[in-house]
N, C-alpha and C. Protein backbone atom coordinates (compact mmCIF):
# COMPACT_ATOMS: atom_id res chain seq x y z
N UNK A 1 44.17 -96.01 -35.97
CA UNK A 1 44.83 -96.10 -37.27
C UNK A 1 43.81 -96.58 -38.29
N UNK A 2 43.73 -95.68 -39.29
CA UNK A 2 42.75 -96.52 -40.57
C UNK A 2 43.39 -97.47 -41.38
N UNK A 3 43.49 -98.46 -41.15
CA UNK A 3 44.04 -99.42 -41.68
C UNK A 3 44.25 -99.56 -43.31
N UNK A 4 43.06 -99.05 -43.84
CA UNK A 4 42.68 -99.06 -45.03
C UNK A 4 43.57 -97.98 -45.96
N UNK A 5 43.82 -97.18 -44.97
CA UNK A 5 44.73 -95.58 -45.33
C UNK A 5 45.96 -95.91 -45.70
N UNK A 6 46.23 -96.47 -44.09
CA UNK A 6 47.51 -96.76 -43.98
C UNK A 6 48.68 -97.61 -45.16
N UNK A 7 47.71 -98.92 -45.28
CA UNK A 7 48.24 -99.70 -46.41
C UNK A 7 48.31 -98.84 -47.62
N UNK A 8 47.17 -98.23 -48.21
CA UNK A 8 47.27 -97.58 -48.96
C UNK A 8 48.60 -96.92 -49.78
N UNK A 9 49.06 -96.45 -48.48
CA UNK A 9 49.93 -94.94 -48.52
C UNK A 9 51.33 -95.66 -49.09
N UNK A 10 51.25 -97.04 -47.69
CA UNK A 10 52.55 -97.86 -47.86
C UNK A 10 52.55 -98.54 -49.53
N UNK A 11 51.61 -98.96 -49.76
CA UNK A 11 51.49 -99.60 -51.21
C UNK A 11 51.85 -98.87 -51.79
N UNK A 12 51.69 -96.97 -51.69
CA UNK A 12 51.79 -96.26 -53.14
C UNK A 12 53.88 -96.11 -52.62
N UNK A 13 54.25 -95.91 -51.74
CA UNK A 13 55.72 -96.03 -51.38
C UNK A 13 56.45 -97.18 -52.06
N UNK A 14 55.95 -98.15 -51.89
CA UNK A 14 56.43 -99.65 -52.50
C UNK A 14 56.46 -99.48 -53.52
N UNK A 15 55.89 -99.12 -54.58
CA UNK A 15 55.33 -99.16 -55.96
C UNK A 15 56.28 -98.09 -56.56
N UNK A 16 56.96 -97.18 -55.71
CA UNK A 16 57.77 -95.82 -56.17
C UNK A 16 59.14 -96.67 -56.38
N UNK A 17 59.31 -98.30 -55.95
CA UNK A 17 60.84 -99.00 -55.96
C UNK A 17 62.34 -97.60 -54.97
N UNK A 18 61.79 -96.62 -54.88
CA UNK A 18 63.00 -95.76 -53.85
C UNK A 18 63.79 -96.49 -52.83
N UNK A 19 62.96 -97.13 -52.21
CA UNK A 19 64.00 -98.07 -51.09
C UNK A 19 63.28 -99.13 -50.43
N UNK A 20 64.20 -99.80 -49.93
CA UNK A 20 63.90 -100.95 -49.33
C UNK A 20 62.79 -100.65 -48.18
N UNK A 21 61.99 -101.74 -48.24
CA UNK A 21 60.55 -101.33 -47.44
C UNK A 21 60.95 -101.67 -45.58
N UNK A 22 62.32 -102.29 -45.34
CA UNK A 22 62.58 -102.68 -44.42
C UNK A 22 63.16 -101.27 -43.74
N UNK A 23 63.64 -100.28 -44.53
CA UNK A 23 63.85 -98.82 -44.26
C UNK A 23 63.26 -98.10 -43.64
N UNK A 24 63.17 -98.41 -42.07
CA UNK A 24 62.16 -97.62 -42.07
C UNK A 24 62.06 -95.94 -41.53
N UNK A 25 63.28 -95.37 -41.13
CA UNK A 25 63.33 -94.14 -41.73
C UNK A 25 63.06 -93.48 -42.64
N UNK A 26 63.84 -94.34 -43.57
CA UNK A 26 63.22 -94.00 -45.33
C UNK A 26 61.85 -94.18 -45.91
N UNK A 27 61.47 -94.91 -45.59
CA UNK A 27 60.01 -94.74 -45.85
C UNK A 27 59.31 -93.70 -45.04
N UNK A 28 59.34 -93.49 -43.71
CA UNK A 28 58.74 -92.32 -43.17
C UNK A 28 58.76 -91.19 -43.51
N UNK A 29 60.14 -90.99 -44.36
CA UNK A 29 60.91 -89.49 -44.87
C UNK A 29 60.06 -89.68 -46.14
N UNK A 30 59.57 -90.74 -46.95
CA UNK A 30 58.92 -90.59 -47.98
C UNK A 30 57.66 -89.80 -47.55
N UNK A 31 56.97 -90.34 -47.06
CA UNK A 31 55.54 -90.70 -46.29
C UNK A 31 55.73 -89.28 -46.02
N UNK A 32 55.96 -88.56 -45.25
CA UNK A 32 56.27 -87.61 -44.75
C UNK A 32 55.99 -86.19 -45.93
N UNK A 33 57.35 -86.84 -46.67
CA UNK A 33 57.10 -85.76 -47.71
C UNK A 33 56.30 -85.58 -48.94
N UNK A 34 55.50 -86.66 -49.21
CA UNK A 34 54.59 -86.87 -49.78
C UNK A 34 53.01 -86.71 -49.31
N UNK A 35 52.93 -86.45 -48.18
CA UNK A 35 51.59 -85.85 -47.10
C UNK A 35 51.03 -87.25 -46.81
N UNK A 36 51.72 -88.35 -46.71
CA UNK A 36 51.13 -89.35 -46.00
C UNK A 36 51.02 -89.96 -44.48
N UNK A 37 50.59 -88.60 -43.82
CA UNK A 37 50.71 -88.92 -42.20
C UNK A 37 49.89 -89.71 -42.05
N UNK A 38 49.29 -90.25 -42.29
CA UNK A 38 48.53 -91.49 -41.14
C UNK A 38 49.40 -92.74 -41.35
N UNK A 39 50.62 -92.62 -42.19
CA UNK A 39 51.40 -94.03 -42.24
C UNK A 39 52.53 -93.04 -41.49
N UNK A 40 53.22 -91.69 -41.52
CA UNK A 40 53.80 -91.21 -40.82
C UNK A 40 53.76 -91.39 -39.19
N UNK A 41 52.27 -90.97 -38.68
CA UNK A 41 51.84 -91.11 -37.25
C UNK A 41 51.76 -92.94 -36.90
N UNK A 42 51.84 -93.48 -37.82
CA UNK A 42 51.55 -95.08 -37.33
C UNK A 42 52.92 -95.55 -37.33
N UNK A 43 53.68 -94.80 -38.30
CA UNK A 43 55.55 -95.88 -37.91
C UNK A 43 55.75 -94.92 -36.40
N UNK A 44 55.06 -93.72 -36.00
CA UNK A 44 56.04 -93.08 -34.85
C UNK A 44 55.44 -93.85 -33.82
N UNK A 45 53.91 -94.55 -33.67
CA UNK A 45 53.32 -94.91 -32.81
C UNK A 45 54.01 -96.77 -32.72
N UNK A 46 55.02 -97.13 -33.88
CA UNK A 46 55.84 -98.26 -33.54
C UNK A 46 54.88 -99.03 -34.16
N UNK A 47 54.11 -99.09 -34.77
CA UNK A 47 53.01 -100.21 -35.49
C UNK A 47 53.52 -100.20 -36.91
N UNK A 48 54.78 -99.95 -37.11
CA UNK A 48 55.35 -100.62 -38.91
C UNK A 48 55.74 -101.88 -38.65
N UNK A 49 55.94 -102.82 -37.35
CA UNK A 49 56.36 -104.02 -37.65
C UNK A 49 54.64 -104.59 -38.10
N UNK A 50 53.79 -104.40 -37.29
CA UNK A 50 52.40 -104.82 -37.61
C UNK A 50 52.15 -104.72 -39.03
N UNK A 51 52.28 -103.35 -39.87
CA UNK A 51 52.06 -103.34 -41.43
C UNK A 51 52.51 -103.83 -41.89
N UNK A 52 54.13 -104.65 -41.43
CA UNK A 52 54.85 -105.05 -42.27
C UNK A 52 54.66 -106.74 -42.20
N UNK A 53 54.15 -107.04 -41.13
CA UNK A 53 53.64 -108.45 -40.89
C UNK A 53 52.50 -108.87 -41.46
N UNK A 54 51.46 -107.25 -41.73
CA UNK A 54 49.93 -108.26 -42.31
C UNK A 54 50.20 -107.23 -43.38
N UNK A 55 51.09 -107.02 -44.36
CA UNK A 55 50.48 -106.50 -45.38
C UNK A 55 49.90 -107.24 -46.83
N UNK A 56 50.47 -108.64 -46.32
CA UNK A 56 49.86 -109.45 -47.69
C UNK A 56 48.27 -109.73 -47.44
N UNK A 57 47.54 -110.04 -45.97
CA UNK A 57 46.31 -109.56 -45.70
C UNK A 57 45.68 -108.73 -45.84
N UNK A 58 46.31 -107.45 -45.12
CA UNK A 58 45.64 -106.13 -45.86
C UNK A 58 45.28 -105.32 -47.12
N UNK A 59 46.59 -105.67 -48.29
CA UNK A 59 46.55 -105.57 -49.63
C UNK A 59 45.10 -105.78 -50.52
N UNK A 60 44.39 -106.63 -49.65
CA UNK A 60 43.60 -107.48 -50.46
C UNK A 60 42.38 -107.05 -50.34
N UNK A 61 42.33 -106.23 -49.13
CA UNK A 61 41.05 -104.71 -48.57
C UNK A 61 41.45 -103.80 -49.62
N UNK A 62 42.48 -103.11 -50.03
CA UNK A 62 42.58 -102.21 -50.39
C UNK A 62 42.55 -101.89 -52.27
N UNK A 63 41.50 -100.99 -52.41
CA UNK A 63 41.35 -100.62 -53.74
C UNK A 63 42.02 -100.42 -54.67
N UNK A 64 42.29 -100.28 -55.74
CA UNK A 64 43.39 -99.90 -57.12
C UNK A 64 43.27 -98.07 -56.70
N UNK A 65 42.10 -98.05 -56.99
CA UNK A 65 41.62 -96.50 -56.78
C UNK A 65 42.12 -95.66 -55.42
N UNK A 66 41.85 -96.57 -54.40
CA UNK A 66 42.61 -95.73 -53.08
C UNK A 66 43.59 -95.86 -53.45
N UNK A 67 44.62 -96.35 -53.66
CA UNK A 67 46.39 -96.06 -53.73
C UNK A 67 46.71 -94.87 -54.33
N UNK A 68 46.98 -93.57 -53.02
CA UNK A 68 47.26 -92.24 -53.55
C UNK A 68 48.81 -93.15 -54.82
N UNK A 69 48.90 -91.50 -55.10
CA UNK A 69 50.35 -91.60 -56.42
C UNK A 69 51.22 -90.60 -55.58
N UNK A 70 52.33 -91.54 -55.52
CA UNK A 70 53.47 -90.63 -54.44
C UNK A 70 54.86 -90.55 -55.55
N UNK A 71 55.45 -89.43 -54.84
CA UNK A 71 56.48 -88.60 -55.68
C UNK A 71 57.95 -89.26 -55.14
N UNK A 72 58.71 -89.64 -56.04
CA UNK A 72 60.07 -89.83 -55.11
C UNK A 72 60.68 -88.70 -54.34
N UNK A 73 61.94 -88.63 -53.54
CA UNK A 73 61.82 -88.00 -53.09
C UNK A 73 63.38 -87.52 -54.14
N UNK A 74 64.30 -85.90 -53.66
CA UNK A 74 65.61 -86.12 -54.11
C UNK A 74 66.31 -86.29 -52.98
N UNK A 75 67.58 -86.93 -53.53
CA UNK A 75 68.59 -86.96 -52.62
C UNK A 75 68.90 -85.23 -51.94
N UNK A 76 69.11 -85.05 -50.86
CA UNK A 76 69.85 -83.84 -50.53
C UNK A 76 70.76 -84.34 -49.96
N UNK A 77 71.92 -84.71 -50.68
CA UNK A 77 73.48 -84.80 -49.99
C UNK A 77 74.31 -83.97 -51.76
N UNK A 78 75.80 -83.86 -51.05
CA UNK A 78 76.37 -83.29 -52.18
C UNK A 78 78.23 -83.80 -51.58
N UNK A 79 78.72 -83.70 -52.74
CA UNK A 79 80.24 -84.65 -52.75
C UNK A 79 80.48 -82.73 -52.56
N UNK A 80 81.94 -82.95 -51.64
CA UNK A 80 82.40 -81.99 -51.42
C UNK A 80 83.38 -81.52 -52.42
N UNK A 81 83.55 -80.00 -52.90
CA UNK A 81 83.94 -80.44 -54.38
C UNK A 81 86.14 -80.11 -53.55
């Protein structure tokens, strides 16, 4: 895992306010659809409690400049009419 990536990706998710960072489906579905697999492949490999434990450590590696810019995502649900 590139650690450096990883935070990255999660920082630019956080910063989008979409959902709670404890989500962690929802964040993967972000991650996902935003082309951020190396935080994709690291929640499937079970290492989001780890990011989520050192990310006030890791933050502090990571550049202004690395933090890709991620897209929200839309809802796809619909009220039945």
């Amino acid at each position: 895992m590139d650690r450096r990536k990883v935070i990255a990706q999660y920082e630019a998710i956080r910063r989008l306010g979409q959902t709670n960072m404890f989500d962690v489906r929802m964040v993967e579905l972000i991650a996902y659809h935003n082309g951020f697999y190396e935080l994709v492949e690291a929640i499937e490999e079970g290492r989001y409690p780890e990011i989520l434990l050192n990310y006030g450590k890791w933050i502090e590696e990571v550049s202004e400049d690395e933090i890709p810019e991620a897209k929200p995502i839309e809802p796809v649900w619909r009220l039945r009419e």
